[in-house]
N, C-alpha and C. Protein backbone atom coordinates (compact mmCIF):
# COMPACT_ATOMS: atom_id res chain seq x y z
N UNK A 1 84.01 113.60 114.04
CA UNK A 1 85.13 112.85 113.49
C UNK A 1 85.25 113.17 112.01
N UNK A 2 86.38 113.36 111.48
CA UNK A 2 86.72 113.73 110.36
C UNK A 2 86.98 112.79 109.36
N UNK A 3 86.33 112.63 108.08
CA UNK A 3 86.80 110.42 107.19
C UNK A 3 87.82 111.43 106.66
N UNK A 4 88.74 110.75 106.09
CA UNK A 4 89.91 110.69 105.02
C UNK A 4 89.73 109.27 104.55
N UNK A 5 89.05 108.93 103.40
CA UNK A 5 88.38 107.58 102.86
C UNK A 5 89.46 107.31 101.80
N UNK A 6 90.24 106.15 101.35
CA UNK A 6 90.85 106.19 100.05
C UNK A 6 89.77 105.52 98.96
N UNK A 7 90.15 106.47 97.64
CA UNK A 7 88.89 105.82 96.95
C UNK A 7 89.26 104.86 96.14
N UNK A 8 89.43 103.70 95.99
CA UNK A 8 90.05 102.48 95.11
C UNK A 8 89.17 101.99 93.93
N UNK A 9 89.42 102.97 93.00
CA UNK A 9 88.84 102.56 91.33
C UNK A 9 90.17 102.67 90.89
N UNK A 10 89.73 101.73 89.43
CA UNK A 10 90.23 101.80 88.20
C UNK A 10 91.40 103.18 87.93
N UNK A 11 90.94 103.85 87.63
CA UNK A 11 90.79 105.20 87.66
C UNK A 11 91.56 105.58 89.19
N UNK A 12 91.56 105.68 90.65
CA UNK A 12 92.46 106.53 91.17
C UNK A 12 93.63 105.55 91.28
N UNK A 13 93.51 104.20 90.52
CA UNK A 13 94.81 103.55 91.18
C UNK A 13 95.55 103.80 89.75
N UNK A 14 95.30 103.93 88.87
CA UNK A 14 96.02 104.51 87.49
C UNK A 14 96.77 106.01 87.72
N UNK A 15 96.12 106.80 88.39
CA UNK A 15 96.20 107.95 88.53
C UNK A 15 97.56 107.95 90.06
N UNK A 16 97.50 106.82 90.73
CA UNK A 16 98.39 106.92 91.79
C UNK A 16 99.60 106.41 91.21
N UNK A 17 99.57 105.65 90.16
CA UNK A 17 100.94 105.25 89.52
C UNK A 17 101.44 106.42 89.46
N UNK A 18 101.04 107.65 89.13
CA UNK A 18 101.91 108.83 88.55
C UNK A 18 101.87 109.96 89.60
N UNK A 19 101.37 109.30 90.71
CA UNK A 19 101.41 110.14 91.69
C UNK A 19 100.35 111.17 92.86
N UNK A 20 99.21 111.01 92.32
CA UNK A 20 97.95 111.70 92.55
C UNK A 20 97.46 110.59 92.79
N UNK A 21 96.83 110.80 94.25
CA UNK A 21 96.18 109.84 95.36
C UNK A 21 94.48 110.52 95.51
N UNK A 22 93.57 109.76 95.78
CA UNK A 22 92.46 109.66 95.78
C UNK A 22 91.51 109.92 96.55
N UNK A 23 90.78 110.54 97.81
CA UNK A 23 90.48 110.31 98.83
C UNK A 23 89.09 110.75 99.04
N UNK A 24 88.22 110.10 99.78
CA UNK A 24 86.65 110.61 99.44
C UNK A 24 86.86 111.11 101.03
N UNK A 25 86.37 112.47 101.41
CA UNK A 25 86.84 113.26 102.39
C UNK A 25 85.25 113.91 102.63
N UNK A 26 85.10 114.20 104.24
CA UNK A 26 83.84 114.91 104.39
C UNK A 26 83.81 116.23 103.90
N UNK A 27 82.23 116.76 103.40
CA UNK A 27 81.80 117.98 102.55
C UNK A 27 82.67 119.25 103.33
N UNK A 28 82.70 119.32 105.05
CA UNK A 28 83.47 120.54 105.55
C UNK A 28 84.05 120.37 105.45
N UNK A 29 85.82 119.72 105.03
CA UNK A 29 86.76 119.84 105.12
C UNK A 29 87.62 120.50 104.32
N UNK A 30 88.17 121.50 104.46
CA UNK A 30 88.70 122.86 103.80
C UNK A 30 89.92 122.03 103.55
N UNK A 31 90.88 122.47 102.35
CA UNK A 31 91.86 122.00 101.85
C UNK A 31 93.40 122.27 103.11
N UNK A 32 93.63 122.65 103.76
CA UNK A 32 94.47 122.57 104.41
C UNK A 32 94.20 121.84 105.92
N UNK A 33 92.79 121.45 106.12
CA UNK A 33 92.65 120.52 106.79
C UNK A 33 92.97 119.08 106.60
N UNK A 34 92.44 119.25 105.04
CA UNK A 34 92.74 117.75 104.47
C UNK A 34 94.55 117.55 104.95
N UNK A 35 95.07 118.60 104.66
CA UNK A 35 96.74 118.45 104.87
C UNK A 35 97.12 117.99 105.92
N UNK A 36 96.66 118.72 106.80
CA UNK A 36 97.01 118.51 108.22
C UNK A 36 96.87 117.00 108.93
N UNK A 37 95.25 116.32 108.51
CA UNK A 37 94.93 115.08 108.44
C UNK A 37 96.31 114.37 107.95
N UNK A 38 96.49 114.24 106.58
CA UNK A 38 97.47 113.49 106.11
C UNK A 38 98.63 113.13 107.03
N UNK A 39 99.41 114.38 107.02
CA UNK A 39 100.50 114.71 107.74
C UNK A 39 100.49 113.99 109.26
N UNK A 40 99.02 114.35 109.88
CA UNK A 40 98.94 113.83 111.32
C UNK A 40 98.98 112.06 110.91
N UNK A 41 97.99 111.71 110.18
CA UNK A 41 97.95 110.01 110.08
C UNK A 41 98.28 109.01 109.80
N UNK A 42 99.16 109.68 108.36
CA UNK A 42 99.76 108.71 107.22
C UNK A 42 101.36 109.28 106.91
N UNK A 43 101.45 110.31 107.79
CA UNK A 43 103.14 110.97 107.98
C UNK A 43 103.46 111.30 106.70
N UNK A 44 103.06 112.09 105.49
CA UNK A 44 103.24 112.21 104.51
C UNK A 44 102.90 113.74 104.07
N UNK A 45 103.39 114.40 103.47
CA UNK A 45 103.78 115.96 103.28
C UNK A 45 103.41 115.91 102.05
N UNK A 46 101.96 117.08 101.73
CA UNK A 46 101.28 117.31 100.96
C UNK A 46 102.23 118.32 99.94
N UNK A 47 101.92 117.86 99.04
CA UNK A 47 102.71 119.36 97.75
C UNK A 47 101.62 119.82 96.80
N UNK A 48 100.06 119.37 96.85
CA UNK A 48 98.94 119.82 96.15
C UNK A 48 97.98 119.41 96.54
N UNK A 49 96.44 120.25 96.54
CA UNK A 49 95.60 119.50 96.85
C UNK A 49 94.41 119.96 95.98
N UNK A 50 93.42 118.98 95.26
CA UNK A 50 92.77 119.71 94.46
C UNK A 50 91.15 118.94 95.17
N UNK A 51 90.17 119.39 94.91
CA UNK A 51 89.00 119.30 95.67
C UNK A 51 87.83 119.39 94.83
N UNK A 52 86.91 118.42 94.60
CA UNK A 52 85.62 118.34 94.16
C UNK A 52 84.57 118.19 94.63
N UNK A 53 83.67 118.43 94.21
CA UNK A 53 82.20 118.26 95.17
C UNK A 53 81.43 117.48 94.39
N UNK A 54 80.50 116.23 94.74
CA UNK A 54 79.69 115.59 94.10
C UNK A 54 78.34 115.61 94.76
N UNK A 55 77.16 116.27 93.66
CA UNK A 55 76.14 116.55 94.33
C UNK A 55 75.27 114.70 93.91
N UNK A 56 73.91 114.50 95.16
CA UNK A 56 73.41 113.61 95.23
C UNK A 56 72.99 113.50 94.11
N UNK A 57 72.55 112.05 93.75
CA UNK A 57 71.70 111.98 92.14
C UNK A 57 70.12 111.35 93.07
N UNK A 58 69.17 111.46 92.07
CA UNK A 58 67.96 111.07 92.95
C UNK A 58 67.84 109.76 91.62
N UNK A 59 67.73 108.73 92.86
CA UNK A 59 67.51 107.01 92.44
C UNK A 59 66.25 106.77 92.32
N UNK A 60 65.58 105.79 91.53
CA UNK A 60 64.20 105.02 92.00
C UNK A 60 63.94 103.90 92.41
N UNK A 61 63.60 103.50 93.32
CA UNK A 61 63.29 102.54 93.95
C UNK A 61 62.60 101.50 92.97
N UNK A 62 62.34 100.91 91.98
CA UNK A 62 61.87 99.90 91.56
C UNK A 62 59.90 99.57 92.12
N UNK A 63 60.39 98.88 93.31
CA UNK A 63 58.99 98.12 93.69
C UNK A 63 58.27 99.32 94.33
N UNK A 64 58.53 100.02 95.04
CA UNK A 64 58.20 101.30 96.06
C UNK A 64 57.58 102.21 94.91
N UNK A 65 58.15 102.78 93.92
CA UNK A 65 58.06 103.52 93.19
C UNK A 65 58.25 104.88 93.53
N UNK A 66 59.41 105.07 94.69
CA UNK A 66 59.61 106.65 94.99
C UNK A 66 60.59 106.65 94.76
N UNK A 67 61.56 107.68 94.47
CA UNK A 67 62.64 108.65 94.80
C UNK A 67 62.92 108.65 95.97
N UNK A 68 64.41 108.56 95.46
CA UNK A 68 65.40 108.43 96.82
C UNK A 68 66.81 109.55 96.16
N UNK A 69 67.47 109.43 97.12
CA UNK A 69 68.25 110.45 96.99
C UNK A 69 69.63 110.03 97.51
N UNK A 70 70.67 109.99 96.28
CA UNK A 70 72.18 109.34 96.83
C UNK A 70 72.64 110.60 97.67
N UNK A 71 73.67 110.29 98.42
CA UNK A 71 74.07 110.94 99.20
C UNK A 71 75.35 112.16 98.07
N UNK A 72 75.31 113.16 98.87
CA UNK A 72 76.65 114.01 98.17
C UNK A 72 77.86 113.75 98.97
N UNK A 73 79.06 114.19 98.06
CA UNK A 73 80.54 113.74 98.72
C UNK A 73 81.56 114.85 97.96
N UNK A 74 82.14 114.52 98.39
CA UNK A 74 83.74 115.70 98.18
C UNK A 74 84.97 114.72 97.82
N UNK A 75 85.33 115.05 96.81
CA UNK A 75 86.64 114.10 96.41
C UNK A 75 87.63 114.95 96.82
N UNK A 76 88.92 115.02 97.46
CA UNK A 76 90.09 115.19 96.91
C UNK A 76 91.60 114.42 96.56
N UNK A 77 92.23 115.23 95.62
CA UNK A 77 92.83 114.90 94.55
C UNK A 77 94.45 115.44 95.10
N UNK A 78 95.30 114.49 96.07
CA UNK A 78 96.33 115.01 96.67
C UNK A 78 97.43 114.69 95.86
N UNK A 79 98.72 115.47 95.81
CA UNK A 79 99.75 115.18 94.99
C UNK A 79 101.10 115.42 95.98
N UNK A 80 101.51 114.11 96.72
CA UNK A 80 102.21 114.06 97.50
C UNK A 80 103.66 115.18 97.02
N UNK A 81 104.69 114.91 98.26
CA UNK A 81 106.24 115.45 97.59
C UNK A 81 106.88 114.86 97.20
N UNK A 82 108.08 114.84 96.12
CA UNK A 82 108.69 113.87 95.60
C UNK A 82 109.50 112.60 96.84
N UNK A 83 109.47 112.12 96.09
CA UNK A 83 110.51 110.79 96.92
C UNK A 83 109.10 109.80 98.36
N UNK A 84 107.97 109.98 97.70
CA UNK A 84 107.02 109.84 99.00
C UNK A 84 106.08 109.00 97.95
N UNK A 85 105.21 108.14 98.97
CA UNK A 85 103.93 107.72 98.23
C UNK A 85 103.54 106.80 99.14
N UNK A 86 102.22 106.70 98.83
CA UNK A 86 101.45 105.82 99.77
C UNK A 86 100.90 104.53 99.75
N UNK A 87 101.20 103.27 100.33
CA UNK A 87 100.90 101.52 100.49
C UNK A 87 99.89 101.62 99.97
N UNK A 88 98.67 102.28 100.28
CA UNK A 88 97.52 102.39 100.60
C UNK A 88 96.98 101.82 99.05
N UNK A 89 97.69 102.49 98.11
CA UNK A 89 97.37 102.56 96.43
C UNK A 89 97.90 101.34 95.84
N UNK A 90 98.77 100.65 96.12
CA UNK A 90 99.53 99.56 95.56
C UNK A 90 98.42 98.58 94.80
N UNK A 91 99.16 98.11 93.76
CA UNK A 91 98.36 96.76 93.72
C UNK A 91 99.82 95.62 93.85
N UNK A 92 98.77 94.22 94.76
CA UNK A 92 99.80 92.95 94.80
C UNK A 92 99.43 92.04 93.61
């Protein structure tokens, strides 16, 4: 199964005012998959897609005293077509 996650900070809901939507997406997913997703789920026609990778950071446990290890993730950074946008970002 494939996530298309929306990511709701500070930061992507500022960034959706102007149009660029947020989405924490699994590590395989190649940029025109991400499209296709969209298009299939949320009926909305991609015009950019930009893509990051976030590697794990290693945490310490406090009482345990070991190392742990956050997980890695893939952001991307979609920029719908004009006249379009998504509920998903709103604030009430």
């Amino acid at each position: 199964m494939k996530k298309l996650v929306p990511l709701l900070t500070e930061k992507s809901l500022e960034d959706a005012q102007s149009g660029v939507y947020t989405f924490k997406v699994d590590k395989s997913l190649a940029k025109n998959e991400i499209v296709g997703l969209m298009k299939r789920y949320l009926d909305v026609d991609v015009e950019r897609v930009r893509t990051a990778k976030f590697k794990g950071k290693p945490k310490r446990i406090l009482r345990r005293r070991t190392l742990t290890q956050t997980k890695s993730f893939k952001k991307a950074f979609l920029t719908l077509k004009a006249g379009q946008k998504l509920d998903l970002f709103e604030i009430k």
